[in-house]
Protein backbone atom coordinates (compact mmCIF):
# COMPACT_ATOMS: atom_id res chain seq x y z
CA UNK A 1 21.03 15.48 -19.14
CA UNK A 2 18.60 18.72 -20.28
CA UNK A 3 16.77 16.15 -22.42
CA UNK A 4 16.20 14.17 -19.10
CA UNK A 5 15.17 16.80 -17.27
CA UNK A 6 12.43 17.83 -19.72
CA UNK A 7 10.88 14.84 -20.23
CA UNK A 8 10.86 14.05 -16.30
CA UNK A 9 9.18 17.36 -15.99
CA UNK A 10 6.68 16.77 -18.91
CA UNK A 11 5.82 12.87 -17.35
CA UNK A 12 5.37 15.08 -13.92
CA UNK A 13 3.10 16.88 -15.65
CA UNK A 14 1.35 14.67 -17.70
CA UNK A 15 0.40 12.19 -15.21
CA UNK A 16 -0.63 15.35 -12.44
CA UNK A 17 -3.31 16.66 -15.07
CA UNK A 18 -5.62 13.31 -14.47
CA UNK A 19 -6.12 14.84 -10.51
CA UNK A 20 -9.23 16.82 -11.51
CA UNK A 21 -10.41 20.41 -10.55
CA UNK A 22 -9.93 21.44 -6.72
CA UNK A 23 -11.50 19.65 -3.68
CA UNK A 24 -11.86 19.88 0.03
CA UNK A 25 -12.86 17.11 1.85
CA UNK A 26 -16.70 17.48 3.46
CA UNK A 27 -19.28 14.93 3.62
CA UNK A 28 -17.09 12.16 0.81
CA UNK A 29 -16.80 9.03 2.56
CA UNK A 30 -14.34 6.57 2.78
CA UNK A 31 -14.07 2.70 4.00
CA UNK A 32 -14.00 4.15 7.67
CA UNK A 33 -16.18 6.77 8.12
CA UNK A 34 -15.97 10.31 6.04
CA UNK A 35 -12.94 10.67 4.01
CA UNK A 36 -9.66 12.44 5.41
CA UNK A 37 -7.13 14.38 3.44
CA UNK A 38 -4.98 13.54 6.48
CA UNK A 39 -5.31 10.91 9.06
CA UNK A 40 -3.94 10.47 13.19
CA UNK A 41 -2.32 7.04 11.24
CA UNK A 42 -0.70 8.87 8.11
CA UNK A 43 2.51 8.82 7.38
CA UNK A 44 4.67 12.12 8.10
CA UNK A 45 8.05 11.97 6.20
CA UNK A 46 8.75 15.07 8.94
CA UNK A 47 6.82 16.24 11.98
CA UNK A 48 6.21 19.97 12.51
CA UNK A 49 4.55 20.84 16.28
CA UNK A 50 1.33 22.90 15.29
CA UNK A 51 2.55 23.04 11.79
CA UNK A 52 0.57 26.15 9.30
CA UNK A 53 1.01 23.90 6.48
CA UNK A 54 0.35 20.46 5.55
CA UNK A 55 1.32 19.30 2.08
CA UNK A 56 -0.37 15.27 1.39
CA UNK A 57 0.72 13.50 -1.90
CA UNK A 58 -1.23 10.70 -2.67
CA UNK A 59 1.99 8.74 -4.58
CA UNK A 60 2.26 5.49 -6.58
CA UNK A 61 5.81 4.26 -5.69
CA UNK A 62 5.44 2.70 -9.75
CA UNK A 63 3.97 5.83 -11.40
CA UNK A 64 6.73 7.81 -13.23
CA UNK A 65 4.80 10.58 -13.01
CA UNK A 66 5.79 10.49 -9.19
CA UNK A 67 9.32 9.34 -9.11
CA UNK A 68 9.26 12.79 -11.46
CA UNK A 69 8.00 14.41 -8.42
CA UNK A 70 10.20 13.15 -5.87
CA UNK A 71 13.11 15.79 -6.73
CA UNK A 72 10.68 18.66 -5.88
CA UNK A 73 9.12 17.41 -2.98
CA UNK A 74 12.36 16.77 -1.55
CA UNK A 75 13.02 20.13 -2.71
CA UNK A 76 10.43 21.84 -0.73
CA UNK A 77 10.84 19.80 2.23
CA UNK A 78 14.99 20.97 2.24
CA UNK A 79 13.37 24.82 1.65
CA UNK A 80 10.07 24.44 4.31
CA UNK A 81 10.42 21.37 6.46
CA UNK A 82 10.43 23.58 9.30
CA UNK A 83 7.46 25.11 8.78
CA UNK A 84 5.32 22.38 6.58
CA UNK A 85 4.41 18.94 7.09
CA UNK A 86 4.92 16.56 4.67
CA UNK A 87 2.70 13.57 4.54
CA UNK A 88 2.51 10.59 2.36
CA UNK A 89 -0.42 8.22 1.63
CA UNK A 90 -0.75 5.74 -0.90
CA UNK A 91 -2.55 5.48 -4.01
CA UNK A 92 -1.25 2.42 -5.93
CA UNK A 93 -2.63 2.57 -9.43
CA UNK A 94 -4.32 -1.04 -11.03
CA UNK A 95 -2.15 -0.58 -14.21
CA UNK A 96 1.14 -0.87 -12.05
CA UNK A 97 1.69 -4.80 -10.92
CA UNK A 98 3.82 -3.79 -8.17
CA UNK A 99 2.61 -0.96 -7.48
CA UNK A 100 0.65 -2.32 -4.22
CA UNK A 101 3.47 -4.29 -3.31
CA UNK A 102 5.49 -1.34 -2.69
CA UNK A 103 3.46 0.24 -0.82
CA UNK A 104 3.29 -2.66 1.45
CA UNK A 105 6.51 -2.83 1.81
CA UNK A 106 6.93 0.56 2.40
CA UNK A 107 4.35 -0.01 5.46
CA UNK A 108 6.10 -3.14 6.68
CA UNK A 109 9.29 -0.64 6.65
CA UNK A 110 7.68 1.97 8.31
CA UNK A 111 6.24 -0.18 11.33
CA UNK A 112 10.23 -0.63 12.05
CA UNK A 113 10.92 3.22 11.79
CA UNK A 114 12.25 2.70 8.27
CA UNK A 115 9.61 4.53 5.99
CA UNK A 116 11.58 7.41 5.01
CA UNK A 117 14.73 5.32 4.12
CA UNK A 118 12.29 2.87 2.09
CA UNK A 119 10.30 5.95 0.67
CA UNK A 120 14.02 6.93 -1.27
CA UNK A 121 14.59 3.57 -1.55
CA UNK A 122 11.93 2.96 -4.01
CA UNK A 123 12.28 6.09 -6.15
CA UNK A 124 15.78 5.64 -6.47
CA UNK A 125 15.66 2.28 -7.24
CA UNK A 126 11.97 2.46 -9.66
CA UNK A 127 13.94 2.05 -13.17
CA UNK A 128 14.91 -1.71 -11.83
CA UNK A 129 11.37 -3.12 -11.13
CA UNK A 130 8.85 -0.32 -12.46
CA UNK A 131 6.99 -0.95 -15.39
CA UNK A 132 7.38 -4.73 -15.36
CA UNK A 133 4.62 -7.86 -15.28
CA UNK A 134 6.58 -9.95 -12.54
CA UNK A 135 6.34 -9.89 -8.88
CA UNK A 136 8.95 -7.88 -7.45
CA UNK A 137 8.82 -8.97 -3.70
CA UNK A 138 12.16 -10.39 -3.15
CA UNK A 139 13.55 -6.80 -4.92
CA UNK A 140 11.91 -5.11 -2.28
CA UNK A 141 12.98 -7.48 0.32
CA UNK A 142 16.58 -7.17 -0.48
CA UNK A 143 15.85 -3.71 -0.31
CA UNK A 144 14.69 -4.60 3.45
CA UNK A 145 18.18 -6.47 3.72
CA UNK A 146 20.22 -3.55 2.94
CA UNK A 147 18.14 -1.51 5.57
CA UNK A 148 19.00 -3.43 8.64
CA UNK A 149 15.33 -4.53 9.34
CA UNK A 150 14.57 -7.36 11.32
CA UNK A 151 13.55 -9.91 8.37
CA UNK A 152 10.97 -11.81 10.23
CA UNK A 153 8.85 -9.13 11.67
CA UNK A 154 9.01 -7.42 7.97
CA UNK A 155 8.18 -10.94 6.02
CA UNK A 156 5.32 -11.01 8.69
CA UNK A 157 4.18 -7.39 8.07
CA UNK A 158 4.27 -7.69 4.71
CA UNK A 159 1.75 -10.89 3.90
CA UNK A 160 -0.50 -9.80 6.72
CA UNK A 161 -4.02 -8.56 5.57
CA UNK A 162 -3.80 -5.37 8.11
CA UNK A 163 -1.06 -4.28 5.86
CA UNK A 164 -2.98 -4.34 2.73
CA UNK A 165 -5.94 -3.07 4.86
CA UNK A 166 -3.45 -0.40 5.28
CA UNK A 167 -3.05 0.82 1.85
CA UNK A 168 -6.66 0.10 0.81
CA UNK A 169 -7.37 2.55 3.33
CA UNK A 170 -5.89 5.37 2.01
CA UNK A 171 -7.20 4.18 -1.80
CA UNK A 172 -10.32 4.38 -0.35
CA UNK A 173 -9.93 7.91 1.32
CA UNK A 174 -8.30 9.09 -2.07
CA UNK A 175 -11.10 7.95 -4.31
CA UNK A 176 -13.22 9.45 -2.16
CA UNK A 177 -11.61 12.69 -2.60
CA UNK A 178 -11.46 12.89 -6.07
CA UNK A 179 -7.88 11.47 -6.73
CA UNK A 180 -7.82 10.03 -9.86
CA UNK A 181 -4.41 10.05 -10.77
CA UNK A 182 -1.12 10.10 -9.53
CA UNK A 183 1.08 12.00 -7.88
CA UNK A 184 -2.12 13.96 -6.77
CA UNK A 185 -1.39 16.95 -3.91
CA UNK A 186 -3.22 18.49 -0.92
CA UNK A 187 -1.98 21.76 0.75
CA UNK A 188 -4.21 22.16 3.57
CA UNK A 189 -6.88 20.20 2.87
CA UNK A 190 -7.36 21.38 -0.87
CA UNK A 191 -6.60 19.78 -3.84
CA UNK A 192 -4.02 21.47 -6.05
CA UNK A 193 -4.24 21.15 -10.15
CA UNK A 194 -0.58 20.84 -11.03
CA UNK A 195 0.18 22.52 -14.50
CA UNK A 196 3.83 23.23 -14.54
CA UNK A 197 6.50 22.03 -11.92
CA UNK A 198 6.31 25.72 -10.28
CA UNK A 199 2.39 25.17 -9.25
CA UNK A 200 2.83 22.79 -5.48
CA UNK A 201 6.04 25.34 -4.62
CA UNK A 202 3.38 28.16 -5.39
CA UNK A 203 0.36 26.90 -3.70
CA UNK A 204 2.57 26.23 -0.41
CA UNK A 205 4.02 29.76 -0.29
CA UNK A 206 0.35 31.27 -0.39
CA UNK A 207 -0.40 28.83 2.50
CA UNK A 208 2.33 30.05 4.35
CA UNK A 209 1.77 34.04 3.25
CA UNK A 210 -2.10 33.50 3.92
CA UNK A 211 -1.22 31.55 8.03
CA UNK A 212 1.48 34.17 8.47
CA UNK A 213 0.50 36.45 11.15
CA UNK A 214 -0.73 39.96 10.61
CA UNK A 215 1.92 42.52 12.04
């Protein structure tokens, strides 16, 4: 089990060094108008009123690197999700042949009020249909299935162009941004150079120490 462990940490790692030096968006541009770390349409796997912190992963549901991830972000959402908002966007990576699939399935999920029970879903589930050269869209409609979603209006999400338009849309903000890799992370707005698993949990505490107000 300690031999997992490490090596999930050292994949975490691994795959977190290709998101470059630190960034804030200004005048990058994306396929609608200047590039947002965060937009009114992103996906919030909680919802904090007025919230000082705002941690954005751009994820690859197939990237190992990110199902590495998952453990802490889930982590820090147990420890801060009531004073940090977690958002997801996606960043499906060309190498990974399913990788855009998930993510629209994980959109046709979420238009039903299902995205965080897909969002485990496909972590949990990633050794099954990761890393593999076949089409994995009846996997991730079974998955659908076992969620209680209404089959039709997901089968109709799912092969409709908005959907994809969906995802491309946050590709396009992340490229603009300077993601290059995945899991890459935003804390308010600035990009955050993950070299060991203790950096994101670091980088949100200063946020919260540095909005914390002066007594």
């Amino acid at each position: 089990m300690a031999v997992a462990i490490i090596a999930a940490v050292t994949v975490f790692i691994l795959v977190t060094r290709d998101g470059g030096s630190p960034s804030q968006a200004s005048d990058t541009r994306g396929a609608d108008g200047p590039a947002q770390v965060v937009r009114e349409n992103s996906h919030r796997l909680n919802t904090v009123p007025d919230a000082p912190v705002t941690v954005v992963e751009f994820l690859d549901f197939e990237c190992e690197g990110c199902r590495a991830a998952y453990p802490l972000v889930e982590e820090l959402r147990a420890q801060y999700g009531d004073r940090v908002e977690f958002v997801l966007r996606y960043f499906p990576l060309s190498g990974h042949f399913n990788g855009e699939r998930a993510a629209r399935s994980v959109e046709a999920a979420a238009q039903q009020g299902k995205l965080e029970p897909m969002y485990h879903k496909m972590y949990e589930t990633q050794a099954e249909w990761g890393e593999q050269r076949v089409p994995a869209d009846e996997v991730f409609r079974g998955f659908a299935q076992e969620l209680g979603l209404d089959m039709d209006a997901y089968d109709a999400a799912y092969a409709d162009p908005a959907t994809a338009e969906r995802v491309a849309l946050d590709m396009a903000d992340g490229e603009a941004l300077g993601v290059m890799g995945t899991p890459t992370f935003f804390v308010n707005g600035m990009q955050i150079p993950l070299q060991s698993r203790d950096d994101l949990r670091i980088a949100v505490e200063n946020a919260l120490a540095n909005t914390a107000p002066v007594s």
